[in-house]
N, C-alpha and C. Protein backbone atom coordinates (compact mmCIF):
# COMPACT_ATOMS: atom_id res chain seq x y z
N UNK A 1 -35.08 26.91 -218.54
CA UNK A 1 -34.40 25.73 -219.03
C UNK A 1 -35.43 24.69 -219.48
N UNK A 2 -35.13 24.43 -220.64
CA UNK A 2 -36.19 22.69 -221.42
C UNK A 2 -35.81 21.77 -220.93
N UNK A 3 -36.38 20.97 -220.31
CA UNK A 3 -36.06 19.52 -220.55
C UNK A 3 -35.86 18.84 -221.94
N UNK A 4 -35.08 17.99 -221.79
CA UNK A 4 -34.98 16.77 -223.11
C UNK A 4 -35.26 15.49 -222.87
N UNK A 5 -36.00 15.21 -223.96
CA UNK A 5 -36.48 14.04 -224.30
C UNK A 5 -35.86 12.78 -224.79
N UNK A 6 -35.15 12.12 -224.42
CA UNK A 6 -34.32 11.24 -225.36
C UNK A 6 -35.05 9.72 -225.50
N UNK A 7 -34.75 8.96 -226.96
CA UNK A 7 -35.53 7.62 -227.01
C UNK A 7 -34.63 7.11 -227.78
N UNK A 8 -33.97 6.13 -227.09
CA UNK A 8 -32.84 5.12 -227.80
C UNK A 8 -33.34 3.41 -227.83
N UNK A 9 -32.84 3.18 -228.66
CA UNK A 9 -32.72 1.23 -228.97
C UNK A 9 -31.42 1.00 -228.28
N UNK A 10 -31.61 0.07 -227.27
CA UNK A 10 -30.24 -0.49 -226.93
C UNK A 10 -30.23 -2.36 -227.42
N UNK A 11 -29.59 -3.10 -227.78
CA UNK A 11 -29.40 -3.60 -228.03
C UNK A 11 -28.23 -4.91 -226.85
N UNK A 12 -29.03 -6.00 -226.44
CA UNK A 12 -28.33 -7.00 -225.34
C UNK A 12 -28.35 -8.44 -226.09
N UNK A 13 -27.85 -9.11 -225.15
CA UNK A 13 -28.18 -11.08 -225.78
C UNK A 13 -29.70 -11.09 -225.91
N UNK A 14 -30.13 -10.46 -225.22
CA UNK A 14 -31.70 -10.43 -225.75
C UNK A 14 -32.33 -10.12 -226.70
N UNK A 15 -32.06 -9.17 -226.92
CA UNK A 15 -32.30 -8.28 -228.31
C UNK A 15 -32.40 -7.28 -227.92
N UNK A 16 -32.89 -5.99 -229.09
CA UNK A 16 -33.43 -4.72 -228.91
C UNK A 16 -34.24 -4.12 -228.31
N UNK A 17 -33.64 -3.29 -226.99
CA UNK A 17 -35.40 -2.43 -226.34
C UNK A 17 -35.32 -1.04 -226.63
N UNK A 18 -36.14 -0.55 -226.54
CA UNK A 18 -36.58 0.72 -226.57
C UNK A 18 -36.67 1.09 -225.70
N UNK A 19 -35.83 2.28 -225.48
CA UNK A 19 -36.40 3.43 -223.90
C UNK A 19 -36.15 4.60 -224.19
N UNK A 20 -37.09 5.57 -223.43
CA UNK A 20 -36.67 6.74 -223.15
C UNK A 20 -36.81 7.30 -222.09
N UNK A 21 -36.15 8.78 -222.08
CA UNK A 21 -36.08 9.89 -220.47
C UNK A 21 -36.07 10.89 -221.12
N UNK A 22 -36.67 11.42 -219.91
CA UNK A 22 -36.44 13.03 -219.90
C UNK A 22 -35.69 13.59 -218.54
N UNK A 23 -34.34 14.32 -219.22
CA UNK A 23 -33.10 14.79 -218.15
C UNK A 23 -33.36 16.54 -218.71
N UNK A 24 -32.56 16.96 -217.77
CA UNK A 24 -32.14 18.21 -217.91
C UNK A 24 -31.40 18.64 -219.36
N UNK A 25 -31.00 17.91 -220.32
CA UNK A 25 -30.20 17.52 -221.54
C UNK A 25 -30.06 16.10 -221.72
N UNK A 26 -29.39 15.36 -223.13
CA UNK A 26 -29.63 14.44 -223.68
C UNK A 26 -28.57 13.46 -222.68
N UNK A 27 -27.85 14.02 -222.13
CA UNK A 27 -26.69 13.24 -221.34
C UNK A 27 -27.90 13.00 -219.97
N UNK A 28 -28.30 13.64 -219.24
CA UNK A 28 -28.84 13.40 -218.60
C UNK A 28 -29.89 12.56 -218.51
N UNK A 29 -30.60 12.56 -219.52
CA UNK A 29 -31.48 11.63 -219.73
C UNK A 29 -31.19 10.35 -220.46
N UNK A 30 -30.05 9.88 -221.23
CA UNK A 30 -29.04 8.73 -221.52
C UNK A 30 -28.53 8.19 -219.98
N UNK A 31 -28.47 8.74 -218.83
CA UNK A 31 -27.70 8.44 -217.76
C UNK A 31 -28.77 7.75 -217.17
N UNK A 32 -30.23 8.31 -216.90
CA UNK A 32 -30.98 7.49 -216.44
C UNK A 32 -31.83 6.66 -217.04
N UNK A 33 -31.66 6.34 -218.42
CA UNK A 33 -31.67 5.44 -219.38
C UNK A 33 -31.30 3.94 -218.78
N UNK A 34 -29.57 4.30 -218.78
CA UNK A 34 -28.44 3.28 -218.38
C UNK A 34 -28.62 3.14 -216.49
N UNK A 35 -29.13 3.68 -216.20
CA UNK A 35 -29.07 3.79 -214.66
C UNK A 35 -27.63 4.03 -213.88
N UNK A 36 -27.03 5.08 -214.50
CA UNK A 36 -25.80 5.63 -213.84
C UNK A 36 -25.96 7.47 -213.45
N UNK A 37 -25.09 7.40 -212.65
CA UNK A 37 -24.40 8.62 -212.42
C UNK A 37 -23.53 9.08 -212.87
N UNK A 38 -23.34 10.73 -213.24
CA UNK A 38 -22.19 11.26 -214.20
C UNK A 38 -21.62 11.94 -212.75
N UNK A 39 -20.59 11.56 -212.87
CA UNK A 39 -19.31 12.38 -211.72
C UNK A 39 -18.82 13.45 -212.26
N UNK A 40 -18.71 13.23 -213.88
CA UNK A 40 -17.65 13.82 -214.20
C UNK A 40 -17.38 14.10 -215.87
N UNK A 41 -17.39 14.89 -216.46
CA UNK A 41 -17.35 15.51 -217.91
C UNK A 41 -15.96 15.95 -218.24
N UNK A 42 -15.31 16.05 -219.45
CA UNK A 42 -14.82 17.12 -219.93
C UNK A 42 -14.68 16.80 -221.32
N UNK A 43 -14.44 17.78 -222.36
CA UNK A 43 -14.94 17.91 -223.75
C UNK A 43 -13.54 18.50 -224.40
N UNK A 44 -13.17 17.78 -225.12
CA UNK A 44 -12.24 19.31 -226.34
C UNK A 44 -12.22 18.82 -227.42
N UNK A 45 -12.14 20.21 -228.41
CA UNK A 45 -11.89 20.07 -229.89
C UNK A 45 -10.85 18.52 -230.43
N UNK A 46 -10.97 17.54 -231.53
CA UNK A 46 -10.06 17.20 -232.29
C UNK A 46 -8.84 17.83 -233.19
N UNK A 47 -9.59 18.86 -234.06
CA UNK A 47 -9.28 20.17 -234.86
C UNK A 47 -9.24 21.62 -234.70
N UNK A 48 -8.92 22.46 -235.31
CA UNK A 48 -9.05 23.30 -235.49
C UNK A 48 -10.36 24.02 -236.20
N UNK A 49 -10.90 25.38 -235.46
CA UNK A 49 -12.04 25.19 -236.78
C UNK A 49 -13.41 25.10 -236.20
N UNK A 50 -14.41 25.64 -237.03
CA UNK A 50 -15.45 25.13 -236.44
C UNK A 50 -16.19 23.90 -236.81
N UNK A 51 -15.84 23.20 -237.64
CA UNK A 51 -16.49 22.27 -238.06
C UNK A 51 -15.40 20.93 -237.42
N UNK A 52 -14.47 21.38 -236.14
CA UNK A 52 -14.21 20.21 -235.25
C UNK A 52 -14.55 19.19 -234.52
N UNK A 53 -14.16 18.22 -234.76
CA UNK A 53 -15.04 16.79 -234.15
C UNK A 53 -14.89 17.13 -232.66
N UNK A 54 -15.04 15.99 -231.66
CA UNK A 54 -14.91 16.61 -230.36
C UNK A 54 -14.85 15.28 -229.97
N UNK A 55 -13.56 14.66 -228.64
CA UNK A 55 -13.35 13.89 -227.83
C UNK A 55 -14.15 14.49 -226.37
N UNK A 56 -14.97 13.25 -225.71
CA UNK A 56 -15.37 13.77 -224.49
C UNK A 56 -14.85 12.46 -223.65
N UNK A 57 -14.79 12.50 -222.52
CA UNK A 57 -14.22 11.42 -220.93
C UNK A 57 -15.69 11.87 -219.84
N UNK A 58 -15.95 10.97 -219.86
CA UNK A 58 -16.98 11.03 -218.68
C UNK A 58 -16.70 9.71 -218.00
N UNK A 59 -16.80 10.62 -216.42
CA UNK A 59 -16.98 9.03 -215.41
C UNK A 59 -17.95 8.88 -214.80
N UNK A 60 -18.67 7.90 -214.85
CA UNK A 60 -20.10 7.21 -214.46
C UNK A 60 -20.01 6.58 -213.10
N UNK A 61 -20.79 6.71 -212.35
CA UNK A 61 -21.04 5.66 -211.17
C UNK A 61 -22.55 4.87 -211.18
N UNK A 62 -22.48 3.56 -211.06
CA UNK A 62 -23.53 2.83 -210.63
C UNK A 62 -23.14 1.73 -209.91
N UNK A 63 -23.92 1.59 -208.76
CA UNK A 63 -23.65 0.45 -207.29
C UNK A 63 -22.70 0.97 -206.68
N UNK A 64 -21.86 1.98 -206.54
CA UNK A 64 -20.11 2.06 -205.78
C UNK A 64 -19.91 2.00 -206.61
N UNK A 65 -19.55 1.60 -207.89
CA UNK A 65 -18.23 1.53 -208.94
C UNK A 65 -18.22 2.37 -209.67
N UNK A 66 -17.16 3.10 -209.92
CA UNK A 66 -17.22 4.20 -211.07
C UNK A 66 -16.06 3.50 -211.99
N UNK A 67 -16.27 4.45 -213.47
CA UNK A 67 -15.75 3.92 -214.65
C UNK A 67 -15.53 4.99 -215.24
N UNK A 68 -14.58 4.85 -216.41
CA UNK A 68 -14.33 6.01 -217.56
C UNK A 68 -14.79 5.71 -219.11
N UNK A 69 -15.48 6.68 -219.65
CA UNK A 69 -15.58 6.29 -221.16
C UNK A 69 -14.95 7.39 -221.73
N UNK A 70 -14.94 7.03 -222.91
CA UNK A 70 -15.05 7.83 -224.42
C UNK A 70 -15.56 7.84 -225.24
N UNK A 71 -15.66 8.99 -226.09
CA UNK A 71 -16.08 9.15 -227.15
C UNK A 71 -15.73 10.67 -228.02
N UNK A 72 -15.85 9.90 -229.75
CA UNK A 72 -15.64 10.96 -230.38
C UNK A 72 -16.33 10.89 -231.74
N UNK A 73 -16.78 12.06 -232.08
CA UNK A 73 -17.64 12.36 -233.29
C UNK A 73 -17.70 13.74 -233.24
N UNK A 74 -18.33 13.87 -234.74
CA UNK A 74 -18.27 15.69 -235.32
C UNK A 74 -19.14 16.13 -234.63
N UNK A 75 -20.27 15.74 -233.83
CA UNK A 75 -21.35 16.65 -232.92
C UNK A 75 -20.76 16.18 -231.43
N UNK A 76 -20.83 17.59 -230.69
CA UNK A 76 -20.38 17.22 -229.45
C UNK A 76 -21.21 16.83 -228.68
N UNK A 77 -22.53 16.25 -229.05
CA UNK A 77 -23.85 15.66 -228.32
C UNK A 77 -23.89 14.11 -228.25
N UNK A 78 -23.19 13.77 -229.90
CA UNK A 78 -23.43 12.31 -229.64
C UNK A 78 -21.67 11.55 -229.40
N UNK A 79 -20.82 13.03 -229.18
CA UNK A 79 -19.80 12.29 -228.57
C UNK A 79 -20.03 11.81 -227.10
N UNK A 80 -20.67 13.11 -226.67
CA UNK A 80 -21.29 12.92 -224.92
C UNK A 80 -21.51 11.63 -225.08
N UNK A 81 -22.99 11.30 -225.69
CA UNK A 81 -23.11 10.11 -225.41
C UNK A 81 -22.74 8.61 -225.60
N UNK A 82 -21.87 9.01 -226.81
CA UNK A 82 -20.81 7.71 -226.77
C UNK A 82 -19.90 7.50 -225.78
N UNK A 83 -19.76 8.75 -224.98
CA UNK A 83 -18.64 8.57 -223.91
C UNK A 83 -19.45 7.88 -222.81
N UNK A 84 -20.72 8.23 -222.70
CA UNK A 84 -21.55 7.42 -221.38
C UNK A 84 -21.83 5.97 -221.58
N UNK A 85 -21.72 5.79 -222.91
CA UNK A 85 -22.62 4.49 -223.35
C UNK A 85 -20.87 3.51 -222.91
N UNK A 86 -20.02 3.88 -223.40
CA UNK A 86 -18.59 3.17 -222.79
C UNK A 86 -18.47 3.44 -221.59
N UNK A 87 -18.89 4.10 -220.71
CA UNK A 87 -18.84 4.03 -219.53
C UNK A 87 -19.44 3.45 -218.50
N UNK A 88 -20.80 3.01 -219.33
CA UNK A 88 -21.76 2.31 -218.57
C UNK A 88 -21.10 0.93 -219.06
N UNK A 89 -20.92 0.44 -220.29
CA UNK A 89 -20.38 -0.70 -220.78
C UNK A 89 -19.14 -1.28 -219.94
N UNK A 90 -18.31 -0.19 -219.62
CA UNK A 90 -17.24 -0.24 -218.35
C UNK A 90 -17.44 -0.53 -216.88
N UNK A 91 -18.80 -0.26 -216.62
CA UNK A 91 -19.44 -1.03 -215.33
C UNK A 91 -19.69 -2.08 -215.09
N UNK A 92 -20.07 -2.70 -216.59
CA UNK A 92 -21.22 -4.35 -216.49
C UNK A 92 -19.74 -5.09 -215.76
């Protein structure tokens, strides 16, 4: 198994930082980016087809509190991580 490398701009009242991780996959390393925990995944098609977008639900924990996100887009990588990035956003 590879590790992944991930390097995102997040954007606050502050402005723009730069970070990256390396997780087991890009979710994993987005999680300790955001400083959460994933409890919880699940993924399915929009369409029919292979060229189907994909809804994902992930629930995050950071401090005791857990949360739910979403997300959806035609790659099921950066739906993952739109679903974490609302989930962490669901914590603040």
């Amino acid at each position: 198994d590879a590790d992944s490398t991930l390097s995102v701009t997040l954007a606050d009242d502050d402005g723009e930082h730069r970070h990256s991780a390396t997780g087991t996959g890009p979710v994993d390393a987005l999680a300790q980016i955001l400083g959460v925990e994933v409890l919880g995944l699940s993924q399915h098609s929009t369409t029919h087809g292979s060229n189907s977008g994909a809804a994902t639900y992930i629930e995050a924990r950071r401090a005791g509190k857990s949360a739910w996100g979403v997300g959806m887009d035609g790659s099921v990588v950066a739906s993952s991580l739109n679903a974490l990035v609302s989930a962490a956003n669901n914590l603040v």
